[in-house]
C-alpha atoms as a PDB file:
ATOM      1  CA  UNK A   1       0.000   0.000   0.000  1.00  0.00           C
ATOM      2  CA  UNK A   2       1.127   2.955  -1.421  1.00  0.00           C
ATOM      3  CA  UNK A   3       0.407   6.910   0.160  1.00  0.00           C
ATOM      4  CA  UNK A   4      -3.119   7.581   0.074  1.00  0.00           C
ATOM      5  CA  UNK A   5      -5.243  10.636   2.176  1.00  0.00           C
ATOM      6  CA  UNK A   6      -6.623  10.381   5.385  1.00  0.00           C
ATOM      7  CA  UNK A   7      -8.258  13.774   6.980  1.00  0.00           C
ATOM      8  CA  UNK A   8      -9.612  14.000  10.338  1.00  0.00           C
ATOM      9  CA  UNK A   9     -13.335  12.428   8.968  1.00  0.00           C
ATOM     10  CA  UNK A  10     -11.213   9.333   7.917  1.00  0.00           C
ATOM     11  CA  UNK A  11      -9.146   9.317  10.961  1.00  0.00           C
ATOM     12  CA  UNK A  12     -12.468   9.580  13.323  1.00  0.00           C
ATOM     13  CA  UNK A  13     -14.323   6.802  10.677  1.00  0.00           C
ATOM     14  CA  UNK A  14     -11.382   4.542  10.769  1.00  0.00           C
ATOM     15  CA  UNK A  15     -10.360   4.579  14.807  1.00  0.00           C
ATOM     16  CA  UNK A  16     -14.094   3.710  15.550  1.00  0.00           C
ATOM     17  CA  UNK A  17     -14.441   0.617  12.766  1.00  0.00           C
ATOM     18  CA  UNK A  18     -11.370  -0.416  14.293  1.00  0.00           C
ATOM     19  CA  UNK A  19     -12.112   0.232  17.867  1.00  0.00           C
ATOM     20  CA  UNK A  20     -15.308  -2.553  16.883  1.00  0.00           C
ATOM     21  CA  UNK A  21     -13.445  -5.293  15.035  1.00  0.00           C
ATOM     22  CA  UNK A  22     -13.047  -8.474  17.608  1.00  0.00           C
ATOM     23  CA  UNK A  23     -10.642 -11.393  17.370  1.00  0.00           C
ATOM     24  CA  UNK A  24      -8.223 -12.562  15.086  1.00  0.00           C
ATOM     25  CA  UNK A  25      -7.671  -9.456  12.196  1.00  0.00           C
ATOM     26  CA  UNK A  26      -6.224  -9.248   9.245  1.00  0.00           C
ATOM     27  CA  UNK A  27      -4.852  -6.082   7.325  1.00  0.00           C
ATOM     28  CA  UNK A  28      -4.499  -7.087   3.622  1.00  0.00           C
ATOM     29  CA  UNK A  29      -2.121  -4.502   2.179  1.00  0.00           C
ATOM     30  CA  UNK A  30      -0.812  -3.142   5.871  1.00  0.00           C
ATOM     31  CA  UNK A  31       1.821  -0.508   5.369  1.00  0.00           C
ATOM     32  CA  UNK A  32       1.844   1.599   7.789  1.00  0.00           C
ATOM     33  CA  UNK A  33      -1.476   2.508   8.166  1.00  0.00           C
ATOM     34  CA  UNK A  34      -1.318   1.657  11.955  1.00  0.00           C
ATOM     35  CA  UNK A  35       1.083   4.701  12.435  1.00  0.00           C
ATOM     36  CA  UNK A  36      -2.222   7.228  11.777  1.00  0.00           C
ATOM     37  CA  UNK A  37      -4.178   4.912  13.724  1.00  0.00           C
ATOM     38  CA  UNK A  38      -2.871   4.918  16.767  1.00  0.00           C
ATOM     39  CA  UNK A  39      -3.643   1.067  17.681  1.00  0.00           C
ATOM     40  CA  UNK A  40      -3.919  -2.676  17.085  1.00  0.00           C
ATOM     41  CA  UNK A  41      -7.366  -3.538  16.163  1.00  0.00           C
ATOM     42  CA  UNK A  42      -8.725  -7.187  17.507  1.00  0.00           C
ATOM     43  CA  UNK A  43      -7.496  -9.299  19.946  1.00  0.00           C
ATOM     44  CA  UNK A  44      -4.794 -10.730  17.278  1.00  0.00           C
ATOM     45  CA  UNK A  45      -3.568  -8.229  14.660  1.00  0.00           C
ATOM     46  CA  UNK A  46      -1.454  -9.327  11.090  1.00  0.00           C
ATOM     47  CA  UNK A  47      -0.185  -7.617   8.594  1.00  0.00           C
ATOM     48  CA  UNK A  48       0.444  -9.032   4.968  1.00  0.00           C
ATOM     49  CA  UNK A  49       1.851  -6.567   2.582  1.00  0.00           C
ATOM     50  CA  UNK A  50       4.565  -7.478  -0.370  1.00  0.00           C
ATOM     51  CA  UNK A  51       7.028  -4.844   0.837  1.00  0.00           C
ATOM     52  CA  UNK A  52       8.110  -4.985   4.462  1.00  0.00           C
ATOM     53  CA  UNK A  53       7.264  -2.617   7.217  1.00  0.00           C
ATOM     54  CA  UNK A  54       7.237  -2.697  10.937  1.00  0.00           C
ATOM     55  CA  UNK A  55       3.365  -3.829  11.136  1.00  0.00           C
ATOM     56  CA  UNK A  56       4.292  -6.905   8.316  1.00  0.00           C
ATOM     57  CA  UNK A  57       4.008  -9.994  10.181  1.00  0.00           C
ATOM     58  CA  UNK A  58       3.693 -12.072   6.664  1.00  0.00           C
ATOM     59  CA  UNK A  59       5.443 -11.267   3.072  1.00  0.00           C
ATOM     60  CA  UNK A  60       2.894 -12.085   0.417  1.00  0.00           C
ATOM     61  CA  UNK A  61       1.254 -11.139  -2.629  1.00  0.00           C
ATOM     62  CA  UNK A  62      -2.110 -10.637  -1.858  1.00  0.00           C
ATOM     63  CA  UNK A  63      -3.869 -12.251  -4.551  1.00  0.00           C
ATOM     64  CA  UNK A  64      -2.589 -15.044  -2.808  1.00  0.00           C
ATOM     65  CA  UNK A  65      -3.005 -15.021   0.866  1.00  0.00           C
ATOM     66  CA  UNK A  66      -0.484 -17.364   3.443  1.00  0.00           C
ATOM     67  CA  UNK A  67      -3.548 -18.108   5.354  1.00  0.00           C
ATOM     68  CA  UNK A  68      -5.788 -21.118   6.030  1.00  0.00           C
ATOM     69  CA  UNK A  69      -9.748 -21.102   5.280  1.00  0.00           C
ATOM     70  CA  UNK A  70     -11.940 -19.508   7.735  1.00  0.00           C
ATOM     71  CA  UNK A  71      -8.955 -18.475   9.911  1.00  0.00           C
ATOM     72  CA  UNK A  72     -10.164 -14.581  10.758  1.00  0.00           C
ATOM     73  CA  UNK A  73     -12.990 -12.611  12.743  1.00  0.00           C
ATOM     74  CA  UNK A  74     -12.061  -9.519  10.677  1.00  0.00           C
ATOM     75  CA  UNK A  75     -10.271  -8.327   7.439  1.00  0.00           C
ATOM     76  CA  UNK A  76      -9.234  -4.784   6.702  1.00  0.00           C
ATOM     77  CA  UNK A  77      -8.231  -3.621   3.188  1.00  0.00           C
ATOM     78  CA  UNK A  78      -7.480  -0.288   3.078  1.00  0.00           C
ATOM     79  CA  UNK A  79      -6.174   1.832   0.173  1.00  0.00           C
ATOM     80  CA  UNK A  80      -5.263  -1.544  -1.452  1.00  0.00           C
ATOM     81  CA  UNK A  81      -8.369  -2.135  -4.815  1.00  0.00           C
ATOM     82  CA  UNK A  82      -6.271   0.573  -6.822  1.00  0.00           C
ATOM     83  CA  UNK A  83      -2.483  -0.673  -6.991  1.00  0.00           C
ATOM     84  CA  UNK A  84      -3.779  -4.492  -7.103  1.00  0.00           C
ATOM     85  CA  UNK A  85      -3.706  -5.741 -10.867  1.00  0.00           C
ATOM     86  CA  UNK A  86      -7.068  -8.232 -10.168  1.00  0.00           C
ATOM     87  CA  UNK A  87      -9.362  -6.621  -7.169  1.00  0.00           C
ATOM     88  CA  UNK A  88     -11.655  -9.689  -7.558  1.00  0.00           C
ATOM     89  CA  UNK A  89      -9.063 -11.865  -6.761  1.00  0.00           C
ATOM     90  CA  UNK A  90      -7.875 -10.119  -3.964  1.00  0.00           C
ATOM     91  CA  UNK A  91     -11.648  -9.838  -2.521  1.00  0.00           C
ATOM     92  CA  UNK A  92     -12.011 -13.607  -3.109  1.00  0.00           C
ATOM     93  CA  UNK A  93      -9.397 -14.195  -0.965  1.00  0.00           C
ATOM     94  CA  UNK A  94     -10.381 -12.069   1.955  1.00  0.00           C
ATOM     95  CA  UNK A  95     -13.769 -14.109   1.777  1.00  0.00           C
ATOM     96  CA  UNK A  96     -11.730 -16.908   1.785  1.00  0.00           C
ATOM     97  CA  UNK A  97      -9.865 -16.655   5.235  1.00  0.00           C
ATOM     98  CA  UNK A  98     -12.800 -15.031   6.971  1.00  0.00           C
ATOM     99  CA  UNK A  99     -14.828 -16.766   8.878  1.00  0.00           C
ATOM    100  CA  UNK A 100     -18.707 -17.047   8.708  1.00  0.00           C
ATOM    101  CA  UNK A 101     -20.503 -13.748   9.689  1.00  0.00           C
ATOM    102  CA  UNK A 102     -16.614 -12.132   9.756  1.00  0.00           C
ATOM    103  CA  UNK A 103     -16.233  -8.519   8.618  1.00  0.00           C
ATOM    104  CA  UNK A 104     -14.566  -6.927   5.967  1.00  0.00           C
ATOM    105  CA  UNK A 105     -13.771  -3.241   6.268  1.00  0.00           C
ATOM    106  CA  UNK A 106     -12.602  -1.579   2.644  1.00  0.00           C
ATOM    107  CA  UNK A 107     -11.308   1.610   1.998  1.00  0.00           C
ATOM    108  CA  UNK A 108     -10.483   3.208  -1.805  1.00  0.00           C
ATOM    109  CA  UNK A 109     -10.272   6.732  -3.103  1.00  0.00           C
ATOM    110  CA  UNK A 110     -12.309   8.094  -6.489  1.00  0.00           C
ATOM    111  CA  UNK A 111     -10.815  11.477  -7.073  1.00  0.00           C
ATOM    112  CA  UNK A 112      -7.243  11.291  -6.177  1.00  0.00           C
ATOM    113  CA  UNK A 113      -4.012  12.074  -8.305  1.00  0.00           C
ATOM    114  CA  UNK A 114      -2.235   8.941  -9.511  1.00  0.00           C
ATOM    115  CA  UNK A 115       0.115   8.421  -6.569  1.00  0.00           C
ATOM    116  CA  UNK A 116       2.073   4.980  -7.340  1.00  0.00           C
ATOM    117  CA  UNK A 117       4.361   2.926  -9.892  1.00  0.00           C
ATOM    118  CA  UNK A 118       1.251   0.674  -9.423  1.00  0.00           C
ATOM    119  CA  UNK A 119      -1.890   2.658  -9.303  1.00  0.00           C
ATOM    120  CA  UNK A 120      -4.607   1.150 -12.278  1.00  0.00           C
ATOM    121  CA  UNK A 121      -7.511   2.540 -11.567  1.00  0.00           C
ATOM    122  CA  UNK A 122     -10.400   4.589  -9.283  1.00  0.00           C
ATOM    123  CA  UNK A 123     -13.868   2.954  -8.094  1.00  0.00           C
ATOM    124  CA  UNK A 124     -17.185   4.425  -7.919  1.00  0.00           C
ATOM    125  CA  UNK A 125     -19.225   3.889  -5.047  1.00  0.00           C
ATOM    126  CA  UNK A 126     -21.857   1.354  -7.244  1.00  0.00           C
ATOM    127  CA  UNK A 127     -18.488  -0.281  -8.807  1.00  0.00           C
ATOM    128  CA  UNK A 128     -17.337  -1.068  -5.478  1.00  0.00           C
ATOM    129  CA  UNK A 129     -20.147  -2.508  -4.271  1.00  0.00           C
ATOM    130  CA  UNK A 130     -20.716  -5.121  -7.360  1.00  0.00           C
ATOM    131  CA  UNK A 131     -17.121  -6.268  -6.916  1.00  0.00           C
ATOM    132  CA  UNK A 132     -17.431  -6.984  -3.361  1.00  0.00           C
ATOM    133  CA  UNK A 133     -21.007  -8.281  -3.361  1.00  0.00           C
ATOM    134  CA  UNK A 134     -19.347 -10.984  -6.508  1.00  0.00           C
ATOM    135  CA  UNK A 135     -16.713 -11.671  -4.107  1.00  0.00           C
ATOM    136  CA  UNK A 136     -19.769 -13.415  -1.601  1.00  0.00           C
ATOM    137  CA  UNK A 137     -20.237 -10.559   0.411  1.00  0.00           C
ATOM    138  CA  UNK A 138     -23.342  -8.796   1.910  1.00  0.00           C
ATOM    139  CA  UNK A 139     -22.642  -4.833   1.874  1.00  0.00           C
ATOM    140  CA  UNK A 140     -23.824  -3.195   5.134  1.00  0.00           C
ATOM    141  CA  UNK A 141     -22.859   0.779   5.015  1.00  0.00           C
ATOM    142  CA  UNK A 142     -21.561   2.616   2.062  1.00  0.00           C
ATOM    143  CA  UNK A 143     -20.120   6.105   2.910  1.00  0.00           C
ATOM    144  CA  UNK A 144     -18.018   8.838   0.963  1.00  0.00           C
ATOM    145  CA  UNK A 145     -16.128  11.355   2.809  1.00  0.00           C
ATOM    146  CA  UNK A 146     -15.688  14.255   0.968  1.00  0.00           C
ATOM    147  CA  UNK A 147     -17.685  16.873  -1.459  1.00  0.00           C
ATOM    148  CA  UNK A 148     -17.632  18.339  -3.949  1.00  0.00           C
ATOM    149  CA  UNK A 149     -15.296  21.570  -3.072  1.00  0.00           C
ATOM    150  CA  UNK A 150     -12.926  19.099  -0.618  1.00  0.00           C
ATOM    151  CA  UNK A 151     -12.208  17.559  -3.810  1.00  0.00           C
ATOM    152  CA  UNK A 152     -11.373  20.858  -5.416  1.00  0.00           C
ATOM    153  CA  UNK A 153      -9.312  21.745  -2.405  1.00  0.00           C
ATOM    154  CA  UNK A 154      -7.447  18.588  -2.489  1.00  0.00           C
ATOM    155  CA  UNK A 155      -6.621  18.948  -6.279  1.00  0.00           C
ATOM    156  CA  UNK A 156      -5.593  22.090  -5.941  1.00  0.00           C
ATOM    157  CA  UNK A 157      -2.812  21.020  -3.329  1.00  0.00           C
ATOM    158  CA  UNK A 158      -2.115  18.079  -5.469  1.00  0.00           C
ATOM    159  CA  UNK A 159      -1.463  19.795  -8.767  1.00  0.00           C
ATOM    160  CA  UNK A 160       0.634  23.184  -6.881  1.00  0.00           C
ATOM    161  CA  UNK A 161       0.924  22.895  -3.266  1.00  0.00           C
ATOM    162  CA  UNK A 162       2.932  19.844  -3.306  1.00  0.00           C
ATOM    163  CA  UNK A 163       5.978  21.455  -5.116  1.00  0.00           C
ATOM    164  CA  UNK A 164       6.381  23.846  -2.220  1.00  0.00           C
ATOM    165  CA  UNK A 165       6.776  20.740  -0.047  1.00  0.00           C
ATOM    166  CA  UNK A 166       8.969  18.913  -2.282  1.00  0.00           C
ATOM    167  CA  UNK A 167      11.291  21.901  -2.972  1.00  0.00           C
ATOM    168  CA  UNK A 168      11.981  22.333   0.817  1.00  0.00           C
ATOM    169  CA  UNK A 169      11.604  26.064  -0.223  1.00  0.00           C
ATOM    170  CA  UNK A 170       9.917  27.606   2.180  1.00  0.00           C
ATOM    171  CA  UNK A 171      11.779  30.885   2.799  1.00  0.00           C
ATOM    172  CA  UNK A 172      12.261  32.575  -0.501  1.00  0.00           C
ATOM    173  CA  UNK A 173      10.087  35.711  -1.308  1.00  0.00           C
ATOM    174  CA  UNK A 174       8.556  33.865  -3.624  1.00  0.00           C
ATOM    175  CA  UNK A 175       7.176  30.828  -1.744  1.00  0.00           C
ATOM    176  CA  UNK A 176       5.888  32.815   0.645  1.00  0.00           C
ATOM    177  CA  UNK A 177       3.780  34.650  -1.882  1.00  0.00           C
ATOM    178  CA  UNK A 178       3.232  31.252  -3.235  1.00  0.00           C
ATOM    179  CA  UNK A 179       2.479  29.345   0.424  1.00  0.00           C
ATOM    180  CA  UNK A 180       0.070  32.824   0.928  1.00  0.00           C
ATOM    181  CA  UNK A 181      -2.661  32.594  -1.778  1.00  0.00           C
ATOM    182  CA  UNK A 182      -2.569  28.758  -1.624  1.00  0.00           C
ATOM    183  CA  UNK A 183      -3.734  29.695   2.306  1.00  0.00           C
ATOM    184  CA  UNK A 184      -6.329  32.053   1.612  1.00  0.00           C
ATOM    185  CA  UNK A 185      -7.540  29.338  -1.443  1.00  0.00           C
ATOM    186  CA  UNK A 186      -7.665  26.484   1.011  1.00  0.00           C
ATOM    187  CA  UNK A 187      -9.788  28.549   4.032  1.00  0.00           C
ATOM    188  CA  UNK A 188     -11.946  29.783   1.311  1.00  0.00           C
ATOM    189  CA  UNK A 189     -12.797  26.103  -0.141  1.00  0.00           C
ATOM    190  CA  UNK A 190     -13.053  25.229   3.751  1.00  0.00           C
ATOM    191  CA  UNK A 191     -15.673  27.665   4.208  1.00  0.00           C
ATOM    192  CA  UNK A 192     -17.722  26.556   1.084  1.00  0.00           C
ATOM    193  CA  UNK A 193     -17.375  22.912   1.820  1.00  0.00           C
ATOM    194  CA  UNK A 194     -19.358  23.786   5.253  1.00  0.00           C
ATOM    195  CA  UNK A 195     -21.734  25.555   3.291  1.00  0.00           C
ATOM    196  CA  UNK A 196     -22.280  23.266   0.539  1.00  0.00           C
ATOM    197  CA  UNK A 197     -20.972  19.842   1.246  1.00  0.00           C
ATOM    198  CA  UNK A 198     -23.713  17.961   1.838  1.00  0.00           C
ATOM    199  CA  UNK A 199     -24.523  14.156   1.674  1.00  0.00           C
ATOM    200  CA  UNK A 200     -26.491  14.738  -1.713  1.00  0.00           C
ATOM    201  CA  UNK A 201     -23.399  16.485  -3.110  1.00  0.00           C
ATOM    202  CA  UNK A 202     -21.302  13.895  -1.974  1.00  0.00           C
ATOM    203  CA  UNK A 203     -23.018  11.245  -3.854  1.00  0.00           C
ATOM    204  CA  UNK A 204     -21.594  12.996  -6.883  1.00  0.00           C
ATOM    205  CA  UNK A 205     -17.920  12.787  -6.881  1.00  0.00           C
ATOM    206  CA  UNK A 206     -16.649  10.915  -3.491  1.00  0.00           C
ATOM    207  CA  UNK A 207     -12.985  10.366  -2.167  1.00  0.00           C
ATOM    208  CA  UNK A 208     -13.596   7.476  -0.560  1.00  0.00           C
ATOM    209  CA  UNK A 209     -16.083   4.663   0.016  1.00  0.00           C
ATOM    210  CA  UNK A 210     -15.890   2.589   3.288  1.00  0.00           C
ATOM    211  CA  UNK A 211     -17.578  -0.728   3.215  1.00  0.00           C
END
């Protein structure tokens, strides 16, 4: 799993699913999501990602999970649909090790920049739900996070802002011209996303859904 963006409403959205997942978990695709967390969901946490990190208990490609049948409560896959070359697969095999009545918890952004070697393609929220609900599983809650102007905002940063990070310039005259107007821009989108974001909106152009 490669970068991916988290606000606060994912933050808040993800520490509570977590908080609620029981027993023996799986993250499919770790990383080092746990870092943002905070915690170890589950009584039992593992991590299986093909690159290693500190949370990677198992090396594997996850189209092919090291694990038996039925051997999970709960299965998290988060940020991991886009950079996989067959999703179905991959969903397959999370119903595969989870056991009956376990819980999958899947995370995937729509409008985002392409943001790794391996990134092949976006989901809408009705696209998601088909390819899980093929994989054998019943959907429960489908949410998207951001509106319409969040989106702008976060383009905005995506296309410009980023430079100013990546050019560690942060003193010359002007960047600070540069870091200024991007500041005014963001507060302004902030304030119209509180005035306009609303769930209706939403369903129109969503960062992420959260199965």
């Amino acid at each position: 799993m490669i970068s991916t963006r988290f606000g606060k409403k994912d933050l808040k959205l993800m520490r509570e699913t977590f908080a609620s997942l029981h027993g023996r978990v799986l993250d499919v695709g770790c990383g080092s999501m746990l870092d943002r967390v905070g915690f170890s969901p589950g009584d039992e946490y593992i991590g299986v990602d093909i690159t290693k990190s500190k949370y990677t208990i198992a090396l594997a490609d996850v189209h092919k999970l090291p694990f038996k049948n039925e051997s999970f409560d709960s299965c998290i896959c988060n940020a991991v649909l886009e950079h996989v070359k067959e999703p179905e697969i991959v969903l397959s095999e999370c119903n595969r090790i989870l056991k009956r009545g376990g819980v999958l918890w899947v995370s995937v952004p729509f409008l985002q920049h392409i943001h790794a070697e391996y990134d092949f393609r976006r989901f809408t929220g009705q696209g998601l739900t088909y390819e899980v609900e093929k994989a054998g599983f019943h959907v429960d809650r489908l949410h998207g996070s951001y509106g319409v102007v969040d989106n702008i905002e976060y383009l905005l940063y995506s296309v410009v802002g980023w430079r100013v990070v990546r050019d560690k310039d942060y003193k010359s005259i002007g960047s600070v011209i540069y870091i200024l107007i991007l500041g005014i821009l963001f507060f302004v989108f902030k304030v119209l996303g509180v005035l306009f974001n609303s769930q209706q909106k939403r369903d129109f152009i969503m960062q992420h859904h959260l199965i």
